[in-house]
PDB file of N, CA and C in Angstrom:
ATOM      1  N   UNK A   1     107.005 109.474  83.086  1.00  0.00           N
ATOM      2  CA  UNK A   1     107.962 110.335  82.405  1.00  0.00           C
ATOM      3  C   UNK A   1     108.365 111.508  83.295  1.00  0.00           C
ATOM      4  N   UNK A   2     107.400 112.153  83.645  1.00  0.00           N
ATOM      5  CA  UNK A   2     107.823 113.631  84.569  1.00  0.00           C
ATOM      6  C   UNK A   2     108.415 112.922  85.975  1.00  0.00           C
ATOM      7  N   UNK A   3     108.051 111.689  86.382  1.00  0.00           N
ATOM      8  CA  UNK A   3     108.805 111.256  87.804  1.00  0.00           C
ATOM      9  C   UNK A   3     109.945 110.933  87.237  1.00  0.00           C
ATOM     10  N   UNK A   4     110.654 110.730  86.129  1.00  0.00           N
ATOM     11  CA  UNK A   4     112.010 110.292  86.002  1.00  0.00           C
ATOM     12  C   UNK A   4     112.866 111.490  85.455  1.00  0.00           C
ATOM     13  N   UNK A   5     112.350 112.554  85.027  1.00  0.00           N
ATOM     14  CA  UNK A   5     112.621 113.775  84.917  1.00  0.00           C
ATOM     15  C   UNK A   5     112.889 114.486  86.295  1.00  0.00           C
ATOM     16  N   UNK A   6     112.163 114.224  86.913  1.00  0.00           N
ATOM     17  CA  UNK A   6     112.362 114.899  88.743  1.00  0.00           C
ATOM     18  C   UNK A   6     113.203 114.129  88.628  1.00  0.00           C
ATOM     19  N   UNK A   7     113.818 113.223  89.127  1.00  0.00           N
ATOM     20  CA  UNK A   7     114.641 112.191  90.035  1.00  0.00           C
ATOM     21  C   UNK A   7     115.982 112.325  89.313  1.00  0.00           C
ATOM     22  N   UNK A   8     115.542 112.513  88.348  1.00  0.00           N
ATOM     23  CA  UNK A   8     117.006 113.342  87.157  1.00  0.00           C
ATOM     24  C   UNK A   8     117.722 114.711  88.055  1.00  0.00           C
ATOM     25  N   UNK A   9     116.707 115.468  87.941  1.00  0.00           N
ATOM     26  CA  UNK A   9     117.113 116.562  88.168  1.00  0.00           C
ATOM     27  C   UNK A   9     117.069 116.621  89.672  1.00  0.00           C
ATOM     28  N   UNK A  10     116.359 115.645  90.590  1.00  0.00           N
ATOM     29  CA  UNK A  10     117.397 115.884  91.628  1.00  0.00           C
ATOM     30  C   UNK A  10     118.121 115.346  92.497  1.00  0.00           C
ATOM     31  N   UNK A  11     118.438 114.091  91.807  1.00  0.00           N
ATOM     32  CA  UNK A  11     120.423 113.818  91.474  1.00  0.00           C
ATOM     33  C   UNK A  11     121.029 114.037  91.038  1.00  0.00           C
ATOM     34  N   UNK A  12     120.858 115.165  90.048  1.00  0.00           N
ATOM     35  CA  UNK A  12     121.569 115.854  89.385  1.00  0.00           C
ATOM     36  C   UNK A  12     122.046 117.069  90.287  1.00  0.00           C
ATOM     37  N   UNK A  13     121.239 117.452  90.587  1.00  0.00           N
ATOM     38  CA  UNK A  13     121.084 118.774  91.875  1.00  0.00           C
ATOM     39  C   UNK A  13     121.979 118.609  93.048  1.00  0.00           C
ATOM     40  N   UNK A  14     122.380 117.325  93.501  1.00  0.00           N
ATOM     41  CA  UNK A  14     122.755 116.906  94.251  1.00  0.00           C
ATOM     42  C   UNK A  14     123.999 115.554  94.397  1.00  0.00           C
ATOM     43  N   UNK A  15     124.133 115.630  93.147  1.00  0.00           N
ATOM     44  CA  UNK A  15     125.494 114.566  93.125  1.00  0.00           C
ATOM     45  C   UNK A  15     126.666 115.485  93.338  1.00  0.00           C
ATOM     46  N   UNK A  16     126.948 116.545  93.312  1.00  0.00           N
ATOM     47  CA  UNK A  16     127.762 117.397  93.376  1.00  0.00           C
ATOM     48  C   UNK A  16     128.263 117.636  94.175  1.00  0.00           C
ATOM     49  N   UNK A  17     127.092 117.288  95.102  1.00  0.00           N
ATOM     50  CA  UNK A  17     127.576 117.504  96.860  1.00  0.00           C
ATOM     51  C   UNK A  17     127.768 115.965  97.639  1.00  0.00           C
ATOM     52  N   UNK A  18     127.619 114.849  96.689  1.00  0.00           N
ATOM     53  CA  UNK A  18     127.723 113.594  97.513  1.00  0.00           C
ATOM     54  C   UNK A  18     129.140 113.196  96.580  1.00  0.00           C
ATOM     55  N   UNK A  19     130.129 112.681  97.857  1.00  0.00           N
ATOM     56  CA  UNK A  19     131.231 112.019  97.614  1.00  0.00           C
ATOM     57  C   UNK A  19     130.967 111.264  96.349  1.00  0.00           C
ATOM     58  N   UNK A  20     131.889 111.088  95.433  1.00  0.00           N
ATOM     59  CA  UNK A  20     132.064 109.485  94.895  1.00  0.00           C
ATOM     60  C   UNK A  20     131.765 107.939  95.073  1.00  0.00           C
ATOM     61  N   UNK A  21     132.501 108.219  96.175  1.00  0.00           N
ATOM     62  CA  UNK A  21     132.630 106.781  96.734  1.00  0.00           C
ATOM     63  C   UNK A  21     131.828 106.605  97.970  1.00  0.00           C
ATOM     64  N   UNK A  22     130.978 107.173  98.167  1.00  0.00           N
ATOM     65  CA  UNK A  22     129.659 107.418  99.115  1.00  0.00           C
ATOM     66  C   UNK A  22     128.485 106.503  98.153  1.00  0.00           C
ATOM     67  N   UNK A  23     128.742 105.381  98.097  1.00  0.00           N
ATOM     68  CA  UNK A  23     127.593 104.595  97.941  1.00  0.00           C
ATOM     69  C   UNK A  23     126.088 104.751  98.552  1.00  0.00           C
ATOM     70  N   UNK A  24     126.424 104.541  99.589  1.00  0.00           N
ATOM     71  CA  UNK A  24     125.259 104.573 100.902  1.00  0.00           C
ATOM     72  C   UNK A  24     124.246 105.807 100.487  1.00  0.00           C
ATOM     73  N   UNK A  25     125.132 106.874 100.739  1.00  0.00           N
ATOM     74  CA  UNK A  25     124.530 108.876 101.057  1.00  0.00           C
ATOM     75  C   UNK A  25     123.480 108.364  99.474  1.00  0.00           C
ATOM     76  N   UNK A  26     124.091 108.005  97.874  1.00  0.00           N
ATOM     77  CA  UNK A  26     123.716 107.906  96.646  1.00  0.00           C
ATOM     78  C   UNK A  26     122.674 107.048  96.817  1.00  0.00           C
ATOM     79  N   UNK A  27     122.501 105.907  97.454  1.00  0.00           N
ATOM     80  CA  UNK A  27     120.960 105.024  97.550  1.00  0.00           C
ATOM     81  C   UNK A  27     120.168 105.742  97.682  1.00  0.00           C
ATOM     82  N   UNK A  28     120.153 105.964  99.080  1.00  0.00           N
ATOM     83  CA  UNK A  28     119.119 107.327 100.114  1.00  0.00           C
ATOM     84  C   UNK A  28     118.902 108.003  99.250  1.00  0.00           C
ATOM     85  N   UNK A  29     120.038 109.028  98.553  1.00  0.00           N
ATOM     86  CA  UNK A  29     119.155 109.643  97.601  1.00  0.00           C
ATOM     87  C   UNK A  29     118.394 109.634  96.301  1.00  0.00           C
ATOM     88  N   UNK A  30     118.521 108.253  95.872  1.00  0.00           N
ATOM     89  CA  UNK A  30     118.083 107.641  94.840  1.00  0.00           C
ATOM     90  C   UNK A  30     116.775 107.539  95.268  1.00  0.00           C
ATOM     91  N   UNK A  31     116.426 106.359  96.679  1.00  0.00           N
ATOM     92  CA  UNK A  31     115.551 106.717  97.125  1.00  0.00           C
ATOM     93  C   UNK A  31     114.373 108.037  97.396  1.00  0.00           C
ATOM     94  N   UNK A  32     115.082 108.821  97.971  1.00  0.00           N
ATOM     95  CA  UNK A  32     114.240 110.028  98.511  1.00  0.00           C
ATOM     96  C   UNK A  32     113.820 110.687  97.127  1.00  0.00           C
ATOM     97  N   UNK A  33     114.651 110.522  95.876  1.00  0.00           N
ATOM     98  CA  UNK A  33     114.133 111.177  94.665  1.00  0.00           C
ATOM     99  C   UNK A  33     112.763 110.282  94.108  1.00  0.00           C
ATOM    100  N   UNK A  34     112.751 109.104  93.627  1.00  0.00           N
ATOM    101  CA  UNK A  34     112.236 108.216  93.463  1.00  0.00           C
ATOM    102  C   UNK A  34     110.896 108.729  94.725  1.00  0.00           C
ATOM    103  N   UNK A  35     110.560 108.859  96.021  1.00  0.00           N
ATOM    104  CA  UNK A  35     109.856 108.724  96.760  1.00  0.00           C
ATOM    105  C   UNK A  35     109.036 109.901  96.607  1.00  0.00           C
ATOM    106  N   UNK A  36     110.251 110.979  96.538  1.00  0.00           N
ATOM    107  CA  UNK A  36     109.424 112.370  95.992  1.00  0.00           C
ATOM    108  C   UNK A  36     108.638 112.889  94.325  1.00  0.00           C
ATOM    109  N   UNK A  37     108.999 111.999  93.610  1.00  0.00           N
ATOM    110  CA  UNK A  37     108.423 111.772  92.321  1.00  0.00           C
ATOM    111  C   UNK A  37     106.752 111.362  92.561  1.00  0.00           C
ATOM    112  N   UNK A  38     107.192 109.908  93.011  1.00  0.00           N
ATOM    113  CA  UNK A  38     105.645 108.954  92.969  1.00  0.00           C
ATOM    114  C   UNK A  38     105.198 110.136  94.101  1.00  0.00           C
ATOM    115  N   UNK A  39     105.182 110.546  95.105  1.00  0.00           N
ATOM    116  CA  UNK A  39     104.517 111.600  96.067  1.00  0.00           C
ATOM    117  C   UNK A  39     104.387 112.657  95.595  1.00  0.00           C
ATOM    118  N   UNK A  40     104.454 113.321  94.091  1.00  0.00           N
ATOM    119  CA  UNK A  40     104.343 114.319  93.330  1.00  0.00           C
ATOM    120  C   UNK A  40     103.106 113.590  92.427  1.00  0.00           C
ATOM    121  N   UNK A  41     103.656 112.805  91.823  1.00  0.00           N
ATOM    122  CA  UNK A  41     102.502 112.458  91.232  1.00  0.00           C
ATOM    123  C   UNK A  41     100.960 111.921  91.876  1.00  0.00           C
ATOM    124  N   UNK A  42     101.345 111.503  92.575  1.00  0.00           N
ATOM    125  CA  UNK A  42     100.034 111.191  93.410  1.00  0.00           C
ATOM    126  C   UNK A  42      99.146 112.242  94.124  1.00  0.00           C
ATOM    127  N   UNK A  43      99.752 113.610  94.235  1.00  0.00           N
ATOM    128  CA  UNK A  43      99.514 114.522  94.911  1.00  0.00           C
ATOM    129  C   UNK A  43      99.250 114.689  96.087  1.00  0.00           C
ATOM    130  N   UNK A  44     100.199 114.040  96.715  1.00  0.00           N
ATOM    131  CA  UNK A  44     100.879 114.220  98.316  1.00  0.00           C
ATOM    132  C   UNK A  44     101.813 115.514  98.490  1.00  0.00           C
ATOM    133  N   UNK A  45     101.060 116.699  98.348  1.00  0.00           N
ATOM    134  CA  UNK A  45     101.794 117.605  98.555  1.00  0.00           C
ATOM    135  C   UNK A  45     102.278 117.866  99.564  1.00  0.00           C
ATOM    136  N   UNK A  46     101.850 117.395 100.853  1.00  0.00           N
ATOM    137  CA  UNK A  46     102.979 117.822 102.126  1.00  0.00           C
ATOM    138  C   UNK A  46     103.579 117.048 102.247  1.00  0.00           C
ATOM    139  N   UNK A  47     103.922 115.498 101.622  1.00  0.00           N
ATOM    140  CA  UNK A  47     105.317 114.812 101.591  1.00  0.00           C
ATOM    141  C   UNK A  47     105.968 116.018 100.778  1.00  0.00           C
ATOM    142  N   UNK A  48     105.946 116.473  99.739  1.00  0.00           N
ATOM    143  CA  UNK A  48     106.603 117.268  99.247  1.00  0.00           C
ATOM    144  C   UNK A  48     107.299 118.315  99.717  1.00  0.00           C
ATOM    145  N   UNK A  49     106.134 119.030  99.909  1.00  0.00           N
ATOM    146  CA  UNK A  49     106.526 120.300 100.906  1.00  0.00           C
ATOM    147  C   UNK A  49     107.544 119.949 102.236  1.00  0.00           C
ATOM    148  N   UNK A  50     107.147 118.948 103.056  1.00  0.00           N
ATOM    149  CA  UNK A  50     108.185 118.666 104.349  1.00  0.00           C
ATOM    150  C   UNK A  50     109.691 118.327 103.504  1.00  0.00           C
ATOM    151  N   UNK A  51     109.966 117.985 102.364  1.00  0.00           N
ATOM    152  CA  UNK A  51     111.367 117.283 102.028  1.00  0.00           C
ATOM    153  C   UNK A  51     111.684 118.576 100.861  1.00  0.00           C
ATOM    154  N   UNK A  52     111.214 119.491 101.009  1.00  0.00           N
ATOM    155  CA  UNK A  52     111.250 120.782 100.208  1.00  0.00           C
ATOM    156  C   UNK A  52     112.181 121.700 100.726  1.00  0.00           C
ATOM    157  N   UNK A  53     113.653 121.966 100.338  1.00  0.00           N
ATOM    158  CA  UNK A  53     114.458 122.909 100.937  1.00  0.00           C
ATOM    159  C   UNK A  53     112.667 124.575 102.194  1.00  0.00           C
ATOM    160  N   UNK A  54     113.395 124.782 103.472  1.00  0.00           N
ATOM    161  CA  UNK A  54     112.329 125.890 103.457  1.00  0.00           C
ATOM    162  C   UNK A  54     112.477 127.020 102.658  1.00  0.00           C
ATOM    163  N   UNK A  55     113.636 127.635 102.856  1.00  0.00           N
ATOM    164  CA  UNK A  55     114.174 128.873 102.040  1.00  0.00           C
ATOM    165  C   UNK A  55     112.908 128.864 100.783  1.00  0.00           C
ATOM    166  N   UNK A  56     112.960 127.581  99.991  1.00  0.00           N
ATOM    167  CA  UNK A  56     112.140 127.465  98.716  1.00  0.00           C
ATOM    168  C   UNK A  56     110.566 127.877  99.100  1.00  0.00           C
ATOM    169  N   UNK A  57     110.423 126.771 100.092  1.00  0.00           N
ATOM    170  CA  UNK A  57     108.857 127.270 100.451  1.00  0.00           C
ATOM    171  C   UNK A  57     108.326 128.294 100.891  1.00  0.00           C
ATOM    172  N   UNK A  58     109.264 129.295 101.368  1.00  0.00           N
ATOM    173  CA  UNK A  58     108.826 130.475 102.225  1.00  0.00           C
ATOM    174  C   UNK A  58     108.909 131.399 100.431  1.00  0.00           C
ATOM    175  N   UNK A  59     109.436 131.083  99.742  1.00  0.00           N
ATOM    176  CA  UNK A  59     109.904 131.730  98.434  1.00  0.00           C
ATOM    177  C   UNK A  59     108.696 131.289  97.656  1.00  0.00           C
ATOM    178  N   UNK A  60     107.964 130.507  97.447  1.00  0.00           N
ATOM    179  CA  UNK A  60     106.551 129.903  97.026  1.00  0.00           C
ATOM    180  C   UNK A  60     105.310 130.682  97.804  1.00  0.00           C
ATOM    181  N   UNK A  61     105.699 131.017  98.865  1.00  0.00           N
ATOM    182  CA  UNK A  61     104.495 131.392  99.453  1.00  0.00           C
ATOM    183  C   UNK A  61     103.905 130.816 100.846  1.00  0.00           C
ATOM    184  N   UNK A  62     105.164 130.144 101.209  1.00  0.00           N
ATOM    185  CA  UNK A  62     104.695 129.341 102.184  1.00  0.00           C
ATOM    186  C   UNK A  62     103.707 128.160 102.488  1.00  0.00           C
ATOM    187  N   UNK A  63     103.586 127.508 103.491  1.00  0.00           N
ATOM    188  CA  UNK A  63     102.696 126.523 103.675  1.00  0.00           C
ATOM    189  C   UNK A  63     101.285 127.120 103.654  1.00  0.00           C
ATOM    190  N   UNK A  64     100.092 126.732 103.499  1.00  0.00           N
ATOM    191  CA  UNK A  64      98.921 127.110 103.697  1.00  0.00           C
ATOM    192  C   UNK A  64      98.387 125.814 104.254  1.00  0.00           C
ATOM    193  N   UNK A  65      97.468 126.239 104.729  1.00  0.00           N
ATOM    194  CA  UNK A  65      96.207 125.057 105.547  1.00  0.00           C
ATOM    195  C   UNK A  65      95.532 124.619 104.483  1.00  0.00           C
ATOM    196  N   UNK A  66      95.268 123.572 104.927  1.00  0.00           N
ATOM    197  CA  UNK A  66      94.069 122.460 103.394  1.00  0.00           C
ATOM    198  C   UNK A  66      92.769 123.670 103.587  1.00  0.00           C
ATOM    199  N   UNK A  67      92.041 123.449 102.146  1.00  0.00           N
ATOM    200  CA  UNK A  67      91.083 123.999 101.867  1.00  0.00           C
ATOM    201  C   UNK A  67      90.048 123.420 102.528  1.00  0.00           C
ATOM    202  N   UNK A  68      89.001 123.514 103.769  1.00  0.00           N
ATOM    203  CA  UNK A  68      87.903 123.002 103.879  1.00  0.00           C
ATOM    204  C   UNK A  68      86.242 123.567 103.811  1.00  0.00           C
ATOM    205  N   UNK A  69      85.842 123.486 103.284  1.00  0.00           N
ATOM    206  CA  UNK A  69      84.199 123.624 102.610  1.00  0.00           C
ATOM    207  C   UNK A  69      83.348 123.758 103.800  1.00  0.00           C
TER     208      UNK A  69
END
């Protein structure tokens, strides 16, 4: 449910800026939404983070180093 909610919102986010008739650019990003969902849910956060506008991440707090014990 929440991965089809992401992938909503960001082709939604982003159809605005892809042509119409740009088939191709609309896969890819069907794809890359879809890819960034299941990599959200799984908790692959630096797939995330790398396909994460930076502006956003530096606005989050930036990257940090993994926690090690």
């Amino acid at each position: 449910m929440i991965r089809s909610i992401m992938a909503c919102v960001l082709l939604g986010s982003f159809t605005c800026m892809t042509a119409a008739d740009d088939s191709v650019n609309l896969k890819n990003l069907k794809k890359l939404a879809v890819s960034l969902g299941d990599a959200f849910m799984k908790g692959d956060h630096a797939f995330v983070i790398d396909h994460t506008y930076d502006n956003v991440v530096k606005v989050l707090g930036g990257r940090r180093k993994p926690f090690q014990p």
